[in-house]
Protein backbone atom coordinates (compact mmCIF):
# COMPACT_ATOMS: atom_id res chain seq x y z
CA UNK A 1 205.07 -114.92 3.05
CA UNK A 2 206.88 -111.95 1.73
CA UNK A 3 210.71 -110.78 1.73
CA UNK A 4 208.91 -108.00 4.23
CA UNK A 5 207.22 -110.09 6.28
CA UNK A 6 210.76 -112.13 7.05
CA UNK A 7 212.42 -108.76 7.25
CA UNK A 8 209.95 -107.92 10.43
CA UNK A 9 210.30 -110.99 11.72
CA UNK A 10 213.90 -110.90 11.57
CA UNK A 11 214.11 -107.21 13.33
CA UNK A 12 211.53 -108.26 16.31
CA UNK A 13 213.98 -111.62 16.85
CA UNK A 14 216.65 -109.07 16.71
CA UNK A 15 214.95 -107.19 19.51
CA UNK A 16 214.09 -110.20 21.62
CA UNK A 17 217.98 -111.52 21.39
CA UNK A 18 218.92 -108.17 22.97
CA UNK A 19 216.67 -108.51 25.65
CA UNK A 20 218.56 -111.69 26.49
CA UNK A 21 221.72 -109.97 26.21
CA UNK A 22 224.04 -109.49 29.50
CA UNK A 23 227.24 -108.07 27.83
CA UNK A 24 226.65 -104.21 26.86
CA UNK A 25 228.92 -103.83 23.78
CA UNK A 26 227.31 -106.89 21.85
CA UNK A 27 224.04 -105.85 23.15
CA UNK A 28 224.29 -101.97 21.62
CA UNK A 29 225.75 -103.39 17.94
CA UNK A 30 223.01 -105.94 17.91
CA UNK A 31 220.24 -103.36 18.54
CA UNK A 32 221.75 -100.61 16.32
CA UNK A 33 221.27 -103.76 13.83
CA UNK A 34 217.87 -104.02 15.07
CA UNK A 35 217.42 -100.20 14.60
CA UNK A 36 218.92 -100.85 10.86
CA UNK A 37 216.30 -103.84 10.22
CA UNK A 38 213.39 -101.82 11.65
CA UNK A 39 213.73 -98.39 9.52
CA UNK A 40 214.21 -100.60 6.35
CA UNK A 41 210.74 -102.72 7.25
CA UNK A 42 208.93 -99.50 8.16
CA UNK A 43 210.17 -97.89 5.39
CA UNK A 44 209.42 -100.74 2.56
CA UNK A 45 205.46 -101.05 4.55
CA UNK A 46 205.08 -98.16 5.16
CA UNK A 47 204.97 -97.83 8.86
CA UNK A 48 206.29 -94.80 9.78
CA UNK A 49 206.09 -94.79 13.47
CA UNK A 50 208.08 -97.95 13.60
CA UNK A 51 210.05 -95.89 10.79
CA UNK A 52 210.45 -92.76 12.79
CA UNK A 53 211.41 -94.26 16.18
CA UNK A 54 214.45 -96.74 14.74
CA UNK A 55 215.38 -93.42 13.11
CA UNK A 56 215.71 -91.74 16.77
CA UNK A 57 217.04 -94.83 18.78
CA UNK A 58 219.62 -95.11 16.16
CA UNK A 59 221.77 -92.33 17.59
CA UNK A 60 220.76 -93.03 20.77
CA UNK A 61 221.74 -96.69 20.28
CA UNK A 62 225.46 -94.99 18.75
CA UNK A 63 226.18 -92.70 21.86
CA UNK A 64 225.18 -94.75 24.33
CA UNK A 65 227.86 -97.27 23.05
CA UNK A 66 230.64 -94.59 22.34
CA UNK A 67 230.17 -93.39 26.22
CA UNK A 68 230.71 -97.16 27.34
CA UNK A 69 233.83 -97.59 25.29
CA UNK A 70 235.16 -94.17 26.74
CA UNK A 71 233.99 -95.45 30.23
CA UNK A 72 235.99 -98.42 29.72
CA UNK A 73 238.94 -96.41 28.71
CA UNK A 74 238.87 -94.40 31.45
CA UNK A 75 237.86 -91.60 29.42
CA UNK A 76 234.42 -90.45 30.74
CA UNK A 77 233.26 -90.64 33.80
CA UNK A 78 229.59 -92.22 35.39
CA UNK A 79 228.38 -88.70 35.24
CA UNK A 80 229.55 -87.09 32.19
CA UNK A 81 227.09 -88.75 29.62
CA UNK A 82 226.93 -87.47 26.05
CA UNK A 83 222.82 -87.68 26.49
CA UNK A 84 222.05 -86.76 30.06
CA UNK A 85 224.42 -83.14 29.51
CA UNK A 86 222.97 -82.47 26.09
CA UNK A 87 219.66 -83.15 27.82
CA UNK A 88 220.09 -81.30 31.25
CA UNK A 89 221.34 -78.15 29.19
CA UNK A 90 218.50 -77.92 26.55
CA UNK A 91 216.40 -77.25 29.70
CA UNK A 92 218.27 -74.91 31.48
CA UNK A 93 217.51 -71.25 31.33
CA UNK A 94 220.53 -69.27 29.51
CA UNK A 95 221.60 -65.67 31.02
């Protein structure tokens, strides 16, 4: 077995432990970990789908736990997410 076999292996367990995951903040760091283990494999074999979406969910994975730590703060409400604005207003004719 190689060193890139073991890293795939070790980013889909990553995967699978966050899928087993209840608390939020534990579950985001371990899949931006994930994201982190994924681009390297992709990028070492070559797979550049895998590659390209641990790229994307990496930012994703970043906001979506920076709007729960505001939430928790009291700083942002349900409805003001980072994504679902900068989402909502890409589509949105402009006058």
């Amino acid at each position: 077995m190689l060193w890139i076999d073991l890293l795939g292996y070790a980013a889909s367990v990553s995967v699978l432990a966050t899928f087993c995951m209840n608390a939020m903040v534990p579950l985001r760091i371990l899949a931006l970990c994930s994201n982190v283990l994924f681009v390297g494999y992709g990028y070492f074999d070559h797979l550049y789908p895998v590659l390209i979406l641990h790229l994307i969910l990496f930012p994703v994975n970043v906001l979506r736990l920076l709007e729960f730590q505001l939430r928790k703060q009291g700083k942002l409400q349900h409805s003001n997410s980072f994504i679902v604005k900068s989402i909502s207003a890409s589509g949105q004719k402009r006058t």
